[in-house]
C-alpha atoms as a PDB file:
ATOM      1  CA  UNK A   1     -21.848 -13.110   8.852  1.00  0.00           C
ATOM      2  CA  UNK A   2     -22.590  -9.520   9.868  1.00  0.00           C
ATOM      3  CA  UNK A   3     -22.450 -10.796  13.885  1.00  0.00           C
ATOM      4  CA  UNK A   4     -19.319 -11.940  12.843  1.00  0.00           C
ATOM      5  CA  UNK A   5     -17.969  -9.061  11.229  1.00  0.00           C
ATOM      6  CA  UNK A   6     -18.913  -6.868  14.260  1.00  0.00           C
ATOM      7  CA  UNK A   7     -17.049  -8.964  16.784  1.00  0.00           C
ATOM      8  CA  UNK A   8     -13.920  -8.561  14.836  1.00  0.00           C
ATOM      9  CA  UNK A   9     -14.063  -5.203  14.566  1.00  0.00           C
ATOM     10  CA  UNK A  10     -14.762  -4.766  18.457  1.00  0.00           C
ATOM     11  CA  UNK A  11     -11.355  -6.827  18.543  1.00  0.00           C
ATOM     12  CA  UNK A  12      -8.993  -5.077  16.481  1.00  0.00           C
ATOM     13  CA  UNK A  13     -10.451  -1.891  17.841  1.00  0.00           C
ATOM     14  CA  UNK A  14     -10.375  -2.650  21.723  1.00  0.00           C
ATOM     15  CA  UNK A  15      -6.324  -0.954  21.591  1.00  0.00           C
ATOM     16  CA  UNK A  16      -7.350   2.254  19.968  1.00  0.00           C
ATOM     17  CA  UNK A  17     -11.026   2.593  21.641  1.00  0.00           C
ATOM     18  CA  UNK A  18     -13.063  -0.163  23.210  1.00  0.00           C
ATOM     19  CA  UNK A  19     -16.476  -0.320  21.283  1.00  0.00           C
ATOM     20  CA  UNK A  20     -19.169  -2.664  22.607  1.00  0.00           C
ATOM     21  CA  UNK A  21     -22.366  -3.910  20.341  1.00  0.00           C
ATOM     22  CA  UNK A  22     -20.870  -3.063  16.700  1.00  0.00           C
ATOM     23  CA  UNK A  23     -23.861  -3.534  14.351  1.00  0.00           C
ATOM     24  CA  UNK A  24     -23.464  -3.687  10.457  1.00  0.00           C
ATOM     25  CA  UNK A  25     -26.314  -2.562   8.676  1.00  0.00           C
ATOM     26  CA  UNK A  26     -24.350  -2.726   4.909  1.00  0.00           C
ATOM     27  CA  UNK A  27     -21.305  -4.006   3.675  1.00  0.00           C
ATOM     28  CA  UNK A  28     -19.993  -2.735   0.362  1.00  0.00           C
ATOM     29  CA  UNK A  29     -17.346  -5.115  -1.585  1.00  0.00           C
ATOM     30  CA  UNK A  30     -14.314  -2.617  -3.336  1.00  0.00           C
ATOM     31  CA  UNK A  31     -12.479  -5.066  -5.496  1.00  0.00           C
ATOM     32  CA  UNK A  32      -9.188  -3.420  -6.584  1.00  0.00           C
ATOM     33  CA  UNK A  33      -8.695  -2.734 -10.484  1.00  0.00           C
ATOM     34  CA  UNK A  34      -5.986  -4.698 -12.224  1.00  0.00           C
ATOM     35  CA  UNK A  35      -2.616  -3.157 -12.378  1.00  0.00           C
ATOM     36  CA  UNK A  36      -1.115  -2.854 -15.978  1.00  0.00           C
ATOM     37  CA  UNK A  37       2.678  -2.393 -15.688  1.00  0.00           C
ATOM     38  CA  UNK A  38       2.987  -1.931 -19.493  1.00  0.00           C
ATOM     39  CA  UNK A  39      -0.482   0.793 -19.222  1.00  0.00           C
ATOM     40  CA  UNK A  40       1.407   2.482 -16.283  1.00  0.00           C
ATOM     41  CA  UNK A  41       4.744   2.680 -17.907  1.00  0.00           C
ATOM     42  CA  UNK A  42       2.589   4.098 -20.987  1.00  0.00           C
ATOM     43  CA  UNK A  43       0.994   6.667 -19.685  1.00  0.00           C
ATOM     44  CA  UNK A  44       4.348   7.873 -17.845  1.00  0.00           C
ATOM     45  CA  UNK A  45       6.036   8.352 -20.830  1.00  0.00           C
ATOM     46  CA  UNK A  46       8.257   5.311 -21.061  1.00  0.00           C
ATOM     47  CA  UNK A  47       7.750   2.325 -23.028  1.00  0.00           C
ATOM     48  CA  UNK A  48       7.872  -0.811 -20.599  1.00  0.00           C
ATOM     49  CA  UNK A  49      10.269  -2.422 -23.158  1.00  0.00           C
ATOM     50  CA  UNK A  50      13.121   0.549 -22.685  1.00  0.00           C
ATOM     51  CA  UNK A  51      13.064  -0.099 -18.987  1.00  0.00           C
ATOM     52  CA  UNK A  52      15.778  -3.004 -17.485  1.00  0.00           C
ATOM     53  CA  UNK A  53      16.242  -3.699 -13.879  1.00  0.00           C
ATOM     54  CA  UNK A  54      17.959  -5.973 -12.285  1.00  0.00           C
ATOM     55  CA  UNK A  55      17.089  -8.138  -9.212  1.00  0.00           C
ATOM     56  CA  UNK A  56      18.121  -5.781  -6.750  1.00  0.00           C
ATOM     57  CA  UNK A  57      16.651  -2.728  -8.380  1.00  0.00           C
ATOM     58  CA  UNK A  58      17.786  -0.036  -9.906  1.00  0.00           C
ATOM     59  CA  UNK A  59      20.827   2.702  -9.467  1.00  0.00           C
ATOM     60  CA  UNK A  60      19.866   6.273  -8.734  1.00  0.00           C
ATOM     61  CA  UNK A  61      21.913   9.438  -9.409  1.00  0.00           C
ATOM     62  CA  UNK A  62      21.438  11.985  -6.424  1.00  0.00           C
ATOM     63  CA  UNK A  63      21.548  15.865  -6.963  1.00  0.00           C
ATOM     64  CA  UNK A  64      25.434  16.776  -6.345  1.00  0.00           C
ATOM     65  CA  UNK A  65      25.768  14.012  -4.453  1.00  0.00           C
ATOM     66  CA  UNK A  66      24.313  14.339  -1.660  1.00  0.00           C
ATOM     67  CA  UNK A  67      23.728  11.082   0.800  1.00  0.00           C
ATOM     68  CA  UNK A  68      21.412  11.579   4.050  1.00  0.00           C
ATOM     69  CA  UNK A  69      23.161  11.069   6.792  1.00  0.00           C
ATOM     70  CA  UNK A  70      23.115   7.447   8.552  1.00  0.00           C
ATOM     71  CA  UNK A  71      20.702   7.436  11.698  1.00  0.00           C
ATOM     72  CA  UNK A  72      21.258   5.347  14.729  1.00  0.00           C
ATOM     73  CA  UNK A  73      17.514   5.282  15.698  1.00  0.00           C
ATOM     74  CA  UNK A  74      14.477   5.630  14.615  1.00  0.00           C
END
């Protein structure tokens, strides 16, 4: 597996900087914590229950009305 590991980082490297004999000595596993909507909501103040949004999200006010202007590229 580690051979493995080293050739694909070679490959998704070789646009920014081509590397040549990647070795992996260690390999450490970060599995992401559970996310708690209701814990979140909780600690923000607002009781999940209070909050209802629809399926296309929710409505927000802007400061005097203010709209950034439309760009036609990016």
């Amino acid at each position: 597996i580690p051979n493995s590991i080293g050739s694909e980082i070679e490959k998704v490297c070789r646009g920014i900087y081509p590397l040549q004999n990647v070795n992996i000595r260690k390999v450490k596993v970060i599995k992401k914590p559970k996310f708690d909507v209701a814990r979140l909501m909780e600690m923000h103040g607002e009781s999940y229950s209070s909050v209802t949004v629809g399926e296309n999200g929710q409505v927000v006010e802007r400061a005097d009305g203010y709209e950034p202007p439309v760009q036609s590229s990016v």
